[in-house]
C-alpha atoms as a PDB file:
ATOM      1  CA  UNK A   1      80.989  41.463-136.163  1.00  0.00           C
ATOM      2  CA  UNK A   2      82.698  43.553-133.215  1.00  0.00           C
ATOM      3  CA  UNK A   3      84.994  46.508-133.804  1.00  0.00           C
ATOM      4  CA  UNK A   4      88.790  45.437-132.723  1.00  0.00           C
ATOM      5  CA  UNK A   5      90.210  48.626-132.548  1.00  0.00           C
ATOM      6  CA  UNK A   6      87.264  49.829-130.343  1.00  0.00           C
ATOM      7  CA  UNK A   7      87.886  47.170-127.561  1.00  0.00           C
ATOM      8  CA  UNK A   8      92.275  47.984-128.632  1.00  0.00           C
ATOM      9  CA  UNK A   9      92.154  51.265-127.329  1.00  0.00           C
ATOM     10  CA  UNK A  10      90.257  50.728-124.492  1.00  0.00           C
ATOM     11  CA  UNK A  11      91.652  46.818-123.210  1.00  0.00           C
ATOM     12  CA  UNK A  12      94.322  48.163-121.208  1.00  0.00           C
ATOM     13  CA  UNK A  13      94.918  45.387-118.181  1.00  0.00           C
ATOM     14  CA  UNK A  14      94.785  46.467-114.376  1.00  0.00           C
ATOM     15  CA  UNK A  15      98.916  45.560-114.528  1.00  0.00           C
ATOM     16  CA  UNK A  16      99.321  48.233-117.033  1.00  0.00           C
ATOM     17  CA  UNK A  17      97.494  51.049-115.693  1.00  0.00           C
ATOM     18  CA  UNK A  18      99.463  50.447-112.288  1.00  0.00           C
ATOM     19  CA  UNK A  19     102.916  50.740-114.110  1.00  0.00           C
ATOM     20  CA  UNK A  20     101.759  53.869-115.609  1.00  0.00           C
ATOM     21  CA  UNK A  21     100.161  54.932-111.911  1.00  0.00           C
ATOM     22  CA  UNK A  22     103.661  54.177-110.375  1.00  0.00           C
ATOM     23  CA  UNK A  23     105.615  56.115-113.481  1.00  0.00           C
ATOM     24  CA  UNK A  24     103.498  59.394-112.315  1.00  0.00           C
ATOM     25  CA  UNK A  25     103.959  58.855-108.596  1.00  0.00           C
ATOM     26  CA  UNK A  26     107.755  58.607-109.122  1.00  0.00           C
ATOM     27  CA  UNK A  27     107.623  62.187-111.425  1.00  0.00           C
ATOM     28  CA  UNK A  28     105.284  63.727-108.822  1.00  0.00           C
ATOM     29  CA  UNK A  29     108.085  62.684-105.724  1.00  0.00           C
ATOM     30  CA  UNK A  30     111.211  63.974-107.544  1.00  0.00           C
ATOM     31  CA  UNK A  31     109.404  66.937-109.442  1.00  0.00           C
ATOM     32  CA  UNK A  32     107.249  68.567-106.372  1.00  0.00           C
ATOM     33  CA  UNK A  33     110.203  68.729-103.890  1.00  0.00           C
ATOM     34  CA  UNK A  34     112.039  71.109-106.757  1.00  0.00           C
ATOM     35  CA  UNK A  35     108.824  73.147-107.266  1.00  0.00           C
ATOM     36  CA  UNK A  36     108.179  73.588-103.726  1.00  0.00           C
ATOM     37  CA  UNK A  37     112.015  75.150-103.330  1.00  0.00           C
ATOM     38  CA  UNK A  38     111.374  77.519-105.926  1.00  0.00           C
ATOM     39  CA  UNK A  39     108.360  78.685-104.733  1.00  0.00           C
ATOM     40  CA  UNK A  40     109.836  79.254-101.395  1.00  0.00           C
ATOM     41  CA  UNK A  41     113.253  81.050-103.002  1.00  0.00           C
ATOM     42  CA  UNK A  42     111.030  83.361-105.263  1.00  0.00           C
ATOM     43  CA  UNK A  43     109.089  84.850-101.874  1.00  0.00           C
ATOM     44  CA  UNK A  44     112.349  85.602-100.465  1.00  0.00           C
ATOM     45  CA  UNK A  45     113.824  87.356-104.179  1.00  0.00           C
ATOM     46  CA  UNK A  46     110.263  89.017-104.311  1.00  0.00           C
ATOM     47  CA  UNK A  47     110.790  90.738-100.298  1.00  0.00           C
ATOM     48  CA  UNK A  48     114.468  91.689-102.027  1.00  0.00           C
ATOM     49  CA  UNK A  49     113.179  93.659-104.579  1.00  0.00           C
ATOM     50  CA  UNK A  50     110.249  95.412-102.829  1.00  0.00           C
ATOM     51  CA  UNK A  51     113.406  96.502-100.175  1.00  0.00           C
ATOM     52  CA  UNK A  52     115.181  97.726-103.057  1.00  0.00           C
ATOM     53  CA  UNK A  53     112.116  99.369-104.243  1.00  0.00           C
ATOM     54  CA  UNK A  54     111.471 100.852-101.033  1.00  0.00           C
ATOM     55  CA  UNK A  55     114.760 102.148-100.688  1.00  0.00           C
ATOM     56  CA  UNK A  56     114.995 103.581-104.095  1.00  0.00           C
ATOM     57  CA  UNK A  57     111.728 105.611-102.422  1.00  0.00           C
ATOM     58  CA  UNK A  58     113.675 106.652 -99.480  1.00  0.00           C
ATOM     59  CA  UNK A  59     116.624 107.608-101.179  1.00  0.00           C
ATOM     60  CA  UNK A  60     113.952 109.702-103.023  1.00  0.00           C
ATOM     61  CA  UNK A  61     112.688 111.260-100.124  1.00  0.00           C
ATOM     62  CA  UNK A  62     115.975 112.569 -98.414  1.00  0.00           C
ATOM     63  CA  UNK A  63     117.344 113.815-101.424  1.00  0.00           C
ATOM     64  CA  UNK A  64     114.053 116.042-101.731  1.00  0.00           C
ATOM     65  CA  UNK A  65     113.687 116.640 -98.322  1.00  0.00           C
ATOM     66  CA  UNK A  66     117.129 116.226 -96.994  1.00  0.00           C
ATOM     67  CA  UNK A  67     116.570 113.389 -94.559  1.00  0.00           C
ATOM     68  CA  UNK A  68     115.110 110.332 -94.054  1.00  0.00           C
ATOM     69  CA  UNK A  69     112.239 109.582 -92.618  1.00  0.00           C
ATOM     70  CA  UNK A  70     112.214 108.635 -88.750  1.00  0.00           C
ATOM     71  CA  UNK A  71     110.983 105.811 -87.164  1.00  0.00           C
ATOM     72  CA  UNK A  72     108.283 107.242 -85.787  1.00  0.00           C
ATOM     73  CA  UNK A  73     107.073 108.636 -89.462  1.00  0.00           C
ATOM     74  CA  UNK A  74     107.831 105.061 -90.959  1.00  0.00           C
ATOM     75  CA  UNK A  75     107.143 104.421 -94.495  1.00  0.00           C
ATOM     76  CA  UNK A  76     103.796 106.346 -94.947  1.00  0.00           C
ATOM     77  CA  UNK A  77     106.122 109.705 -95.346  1.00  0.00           C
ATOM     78  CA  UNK A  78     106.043 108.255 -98.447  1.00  0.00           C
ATOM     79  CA  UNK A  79     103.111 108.409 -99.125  1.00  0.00           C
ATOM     80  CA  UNK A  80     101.796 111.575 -96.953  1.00  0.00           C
ATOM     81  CA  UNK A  81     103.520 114.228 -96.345  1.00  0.00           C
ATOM     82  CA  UNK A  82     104.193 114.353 -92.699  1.00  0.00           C
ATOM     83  CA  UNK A  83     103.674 117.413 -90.750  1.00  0.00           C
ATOM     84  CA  UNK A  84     106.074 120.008 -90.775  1.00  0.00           C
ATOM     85  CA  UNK A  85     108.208 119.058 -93.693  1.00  0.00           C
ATOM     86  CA  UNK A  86     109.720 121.269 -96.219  1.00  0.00           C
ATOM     87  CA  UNK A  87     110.328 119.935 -99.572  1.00  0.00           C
ATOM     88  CA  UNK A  88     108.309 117.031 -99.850  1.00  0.00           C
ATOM     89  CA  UNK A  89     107.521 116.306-103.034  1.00  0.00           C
ATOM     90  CA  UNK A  90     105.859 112.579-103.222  1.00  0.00           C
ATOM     91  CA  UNK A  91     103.693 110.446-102.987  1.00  0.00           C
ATOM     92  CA  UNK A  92     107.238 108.759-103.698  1.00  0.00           C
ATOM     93  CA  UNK A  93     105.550 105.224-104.767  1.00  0.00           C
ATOM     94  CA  UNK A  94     103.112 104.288-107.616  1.00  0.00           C
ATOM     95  CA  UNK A  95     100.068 102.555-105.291  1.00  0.00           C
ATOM     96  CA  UNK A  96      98.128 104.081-102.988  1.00  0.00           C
ATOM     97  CA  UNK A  97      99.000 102.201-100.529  1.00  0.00           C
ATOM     98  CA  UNK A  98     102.482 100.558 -98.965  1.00  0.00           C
ATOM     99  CA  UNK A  99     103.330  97.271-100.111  1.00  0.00           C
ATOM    100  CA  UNK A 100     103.209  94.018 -97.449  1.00  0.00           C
ATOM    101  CA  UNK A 101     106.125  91.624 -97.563  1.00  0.00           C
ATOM    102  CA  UNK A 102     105.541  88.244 -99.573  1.00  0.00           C
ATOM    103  CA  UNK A 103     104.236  86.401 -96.489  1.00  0.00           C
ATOM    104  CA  UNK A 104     101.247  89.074 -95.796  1.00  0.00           C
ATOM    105  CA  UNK A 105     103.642  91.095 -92.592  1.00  0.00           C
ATOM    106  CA  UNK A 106     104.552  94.886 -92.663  1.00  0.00           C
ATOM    107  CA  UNK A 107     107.781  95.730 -93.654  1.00  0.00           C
ATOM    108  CA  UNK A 108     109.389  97.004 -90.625  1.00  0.00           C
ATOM    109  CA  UNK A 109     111.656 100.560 -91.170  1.00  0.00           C
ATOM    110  CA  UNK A 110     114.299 101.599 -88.341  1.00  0.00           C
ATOM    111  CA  UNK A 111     116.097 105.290 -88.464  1.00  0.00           C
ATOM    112  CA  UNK A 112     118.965 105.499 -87.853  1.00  0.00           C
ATOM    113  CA  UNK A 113     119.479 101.883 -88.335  1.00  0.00           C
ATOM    114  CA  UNK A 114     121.523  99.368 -86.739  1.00  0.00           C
ATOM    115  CA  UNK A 115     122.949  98.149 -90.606  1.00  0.00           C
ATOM    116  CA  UNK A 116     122.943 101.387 -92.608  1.00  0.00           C
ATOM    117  CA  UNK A 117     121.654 104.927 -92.736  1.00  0.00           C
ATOM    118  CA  UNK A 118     118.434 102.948 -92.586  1.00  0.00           C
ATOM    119  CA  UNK A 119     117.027  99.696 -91.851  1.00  0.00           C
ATOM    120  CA  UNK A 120     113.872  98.399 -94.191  1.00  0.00           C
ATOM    121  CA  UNK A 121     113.274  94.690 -93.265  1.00  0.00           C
ATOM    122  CA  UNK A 122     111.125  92.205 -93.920  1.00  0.00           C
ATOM    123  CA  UNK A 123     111.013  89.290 -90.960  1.00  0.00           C
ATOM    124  CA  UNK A 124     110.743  86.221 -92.772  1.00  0.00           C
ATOM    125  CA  UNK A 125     107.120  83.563 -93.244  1.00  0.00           C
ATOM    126  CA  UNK A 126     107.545  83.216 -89.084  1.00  0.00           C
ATOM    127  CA  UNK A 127     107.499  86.802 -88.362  1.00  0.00           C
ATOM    128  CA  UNK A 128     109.633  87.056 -85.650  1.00  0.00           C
ATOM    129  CA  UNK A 129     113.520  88.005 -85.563  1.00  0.00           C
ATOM    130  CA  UNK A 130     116.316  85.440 -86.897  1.00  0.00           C
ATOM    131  CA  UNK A 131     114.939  82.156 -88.444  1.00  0.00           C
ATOM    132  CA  UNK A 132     116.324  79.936 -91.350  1.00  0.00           C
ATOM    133  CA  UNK A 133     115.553  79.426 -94.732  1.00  0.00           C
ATOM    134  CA  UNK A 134     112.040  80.635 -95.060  1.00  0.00           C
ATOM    135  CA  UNK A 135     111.673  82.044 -92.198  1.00  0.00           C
ATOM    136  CA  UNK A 136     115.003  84.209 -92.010  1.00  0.00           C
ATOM    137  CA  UNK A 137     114.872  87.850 -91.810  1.00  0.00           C
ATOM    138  CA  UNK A 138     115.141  89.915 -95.453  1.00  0.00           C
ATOM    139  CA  UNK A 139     116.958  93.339 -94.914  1.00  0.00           C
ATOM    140  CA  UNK A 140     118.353  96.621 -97.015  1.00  0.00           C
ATOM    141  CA  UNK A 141     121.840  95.661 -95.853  1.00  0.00           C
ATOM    142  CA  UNK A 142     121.889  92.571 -97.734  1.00  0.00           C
END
Protein backbone atom coordinates (compact mmCIF):
# COMPACT_ATOMS: atom_id res chain seq x y z
CA UNK A 1 0.00 0.00 0.00
CA UNK A 2 1.56 3.49 -1.18
CA UNK A 3 1.16 6.72 0.75
CA UNK A 4 -1.27 9.22 -1.39
CA UNK A 5 -0.55 12.21 0.27
CA UNK A 6 3.24 11.52 -0.13
CA UNK A 7 3.09 11.33 -4.02
CA UNK A 8 -0.02 14.65 -3.44
CA UNK A 9 2.41 16.96 -2.32
CA UNK A 10 5.00 16.21 -4.47
CA UNK A 11 2.88 15.34 -8.16
CA UNK A 12 2.90 18.76 -9.27
CA UNK A 13 2.85 18.57 -13.41
CA UNK A 14 5.61 20.40 -15.57
CA UNK A 15 2.34 22.82 -16.73
CA UNK A 16 1.98 23.86 -13.21
CA UNK A 17 5.33 24.66 -12.12
CA UNK A 18 5.65 26.89 -15.40
CA UNK A 19 2.48 28.96 -14.43
CA UNK A 20 3.94 29.47 -11.12
CA UNK A 21 7.61 30.19 -12.96
CA UNK A 22 5.78 32.81 -15.19
CA UNK A 23 3.69 34.34 -11.95
CA UNK A 24 7.36 35.14 -10.38
CA UNK A 25 8.89 36.41 -13.60
CA UNK A 26 5.95 38.86 -14.01
CA UNK A 27 6.50 40.11 -9.98
CA UNK A 28 10.28 40.20 -10.56
CA UNK A 29 9.66 42.67 -14.03
CA UNK A 30 7.19 45.10 -12.37
CA UNK A 31 8.78 44.91 -8.75
CA UNK A 32 12.74 45.34 -9.66
CA UNK A 33 12.26 48.43 -11.93
CA UNK A 34 10.60 50.22 -8.57
CA UNK A 35 13.45 48.91 -6.35
CA UNK A 36 16.09 49.90 -8.62
CA UNK A 37 14.54 53.76 -8.58
CA UNK A 38 14.66 53.83 -5.01
CA UNK A 39 17.91 52.73 -4.66
CA UNK A 40 19.09 55.27 -7.06
CA UNK A 41 16.81 58.29 -5.29
CA UNK A 42 18.14 57.28 -1.74
CA UNK A 43 22.07 57.89 -3.01
CA UNK A 44 21.08 61.19 -4.15
CA UNK A 45 18.86 62.06 -0.49
CA UNK A 46 21.97 60.41 1.27
CA UNK A 47 24.73 63.17 -0.75
CA UNK A 48 21.78 65.83 0.54
CA UNK A 49 22.17 65.20 3.93
CA UNK A 50 25.96 64.70 4.22
CA UNK A 51 25.90 68.55 2.38
CA UNK A 52 23.70 69.60 5.03
CA UNK A 53 25.87 67.94 7.48
CA UNK A 54 28.84 69.44 6.12
CA UNK A 55 27.49 72.72 6.12
CA UNK A 56 26.12 72.59 9.56
CA UNK A 57 30.23 71.98 10.15
CA UNK A 58 31.11 75.02 8.26
CA UNK A 59 28.67 77.16 9.65
CA UNK A 60 30.43 75.84 12.82
CA UNK A 61 33.67 76.82 11.84
CA UNK A 62 33.10 80.58 10.83
CA UNK A 63 31.10 81.30 13.66
CA UNK A 64 34.21 80.12 15.86
CA UNK A 65 36.67 81.36 13.74
CA UNK A 66 34.93 84.07 11.89
CA UNK A 67 35.28 82.80 8.35
CA UNK A 68 35.03 80.09 6.27
CA UNK A 69 37.38 78.03 5.20
CA UNK A 70 39.11 78.76 1.69
CA UNK A 71 39.43 76.72 -1.09
CA UNK A 72 42.70 76.06 -0.76
CA UNK A 73 42.12 74.77 3.10
CA UNK A 74 39.01 72.69 1.82
CA UNK A 75 37.16 70.61 4.20
CA UNK A 76 40.07 69.16 6.33
CA UNK A 77 39.95 72.72 8.37
CA UNK A 78 37.54 70.75 9.80
CA UNK A 79 39.18 68.48 10.90
CA UNK A 80 42.83 70.14 11.50
CA UNK A 81 43.34 73.18 12.44
CA UNK A 82 45.01 74.98 9.66
CA UNK A 83 47.96 77.08 10.22
CA UNK A 84 47.63 80.36 11.48
CA UNK A 85 44.10 80.37 12.72
CA UNK A 86 42.76 81.93 15.77
CA UNK A 87 39.81 80.45 17.34
CA UNK A 88 39.56 77.15 16.05
CA UNK A 89 37.93 75.07 18.12
CA UNK A 90 37.09 71.58 16.17
CA UNK A 91 37.61 68.81 15.01
CA UNK A 92 34.03 70.15 13.87
CA UNK A 93 32.81 66.46 12.71
CA UNK A 94 32.36 63.16 14.68
CA UNK A 95 34.83 60.69 12.34
CA UNK A 96 38.17 60.97 11.91
CA UNK A 97 38.05 61.31 8.71
CA UNK A 98 35.82 63.40 5.90
CA UNK A 99 32.99 61.68 4.53
CA UNK A 100 32.98 60.55 0.48
CA UNK A 101 29.80 61.22 -1.45
CA UNK A 102 27.39 58.10 -1.99
CA UNK A 103 29.09 57.10 -5.26
CA UNK A 104 32.78 56.74 -3.58
CA UNK A 105 33.99 60.77 -5.11
CA UNK A 106 35.22 63.67 -2.80
CA UNK A 107 32.93 66.19 -2.07
CA UNK A 108 34.20 69.14 -3.81
CA UNK A 109 34.14 72.73 -1.53
CA UNK A 110 34.50 76.23 -3.45
CA UNK A 111 35.05 79.70 -1.31
CA UNK A 112 33.60 82.12 -2.13
CA UNK A 113 31.21 80.18 -4.15
CA UNK A 114 29.51 80.71 -7.29
CA UNK A 115 25.79 79.72 -5.40
CA UNK A 116 26.25 80.97 -1.83
CA UNK A 117 28.78 82.09 0.73
CA UNK A 118 30.02 78.61 -0.09
CA UNK A 119 29.77 75.90 -2.47
CA UNK A 120 29.90 72.04 -1.00
CA UNK A 121 29.00 69.71 -3.95
CA UNK A 122 28.83 66.44 -4.68
CA UNK A 123 29.14 65.63 -8.74
CA UNK A 124 26.79 62.99 -9.28
CA UNK A 125 27.61 58.61 -10.00
CA UNK A 126 29.51 60.12 -13.43
CA UNK A 127 31.71 62.46 -11.68
CA UNK A 128 31.95 65.08 -13.92
CA UNK A 129 29.89 68.51 -14.05
CA UNK A 130 26.02 68.57 -15.15
CA UNK A 131 24.45 65.09 -15.83
CA UNK A 132 20.80 63.80 -15.29
CA UNK A 133 19.15 61.79 -12.94
CA UNK A 134 21.89 59.84 -11.33
CA UNK A 135 24.44 61.38 -12.52
CA UNK A 136 23.40 65.16 -11.85
CA UNK A 137 25.39 67.30 -9.67
CA UNK A 138 24.18 67.49 -5.66
CA UNK A 139 24.96 71.03 -4.20
CA UNK A 140 24.46 73.29 -0.76
CA UNK A 141 22.34 75.66 -2.84
CA UNK A 142 19.72 73.22 -3.40
Amino acid sequence: MYNKTRYFLFGFTLLELLVVLVILGLLASLVGPQVLKQLSGSKTKTANLQIKELGTALDLFRLEVGRYPSSSEGLEALLRQPADTRGWNGPYLTKKNLPRDPWGNDYQYRYPGHNGAYDLFSLGADNQEGGEGEARDVGSWE
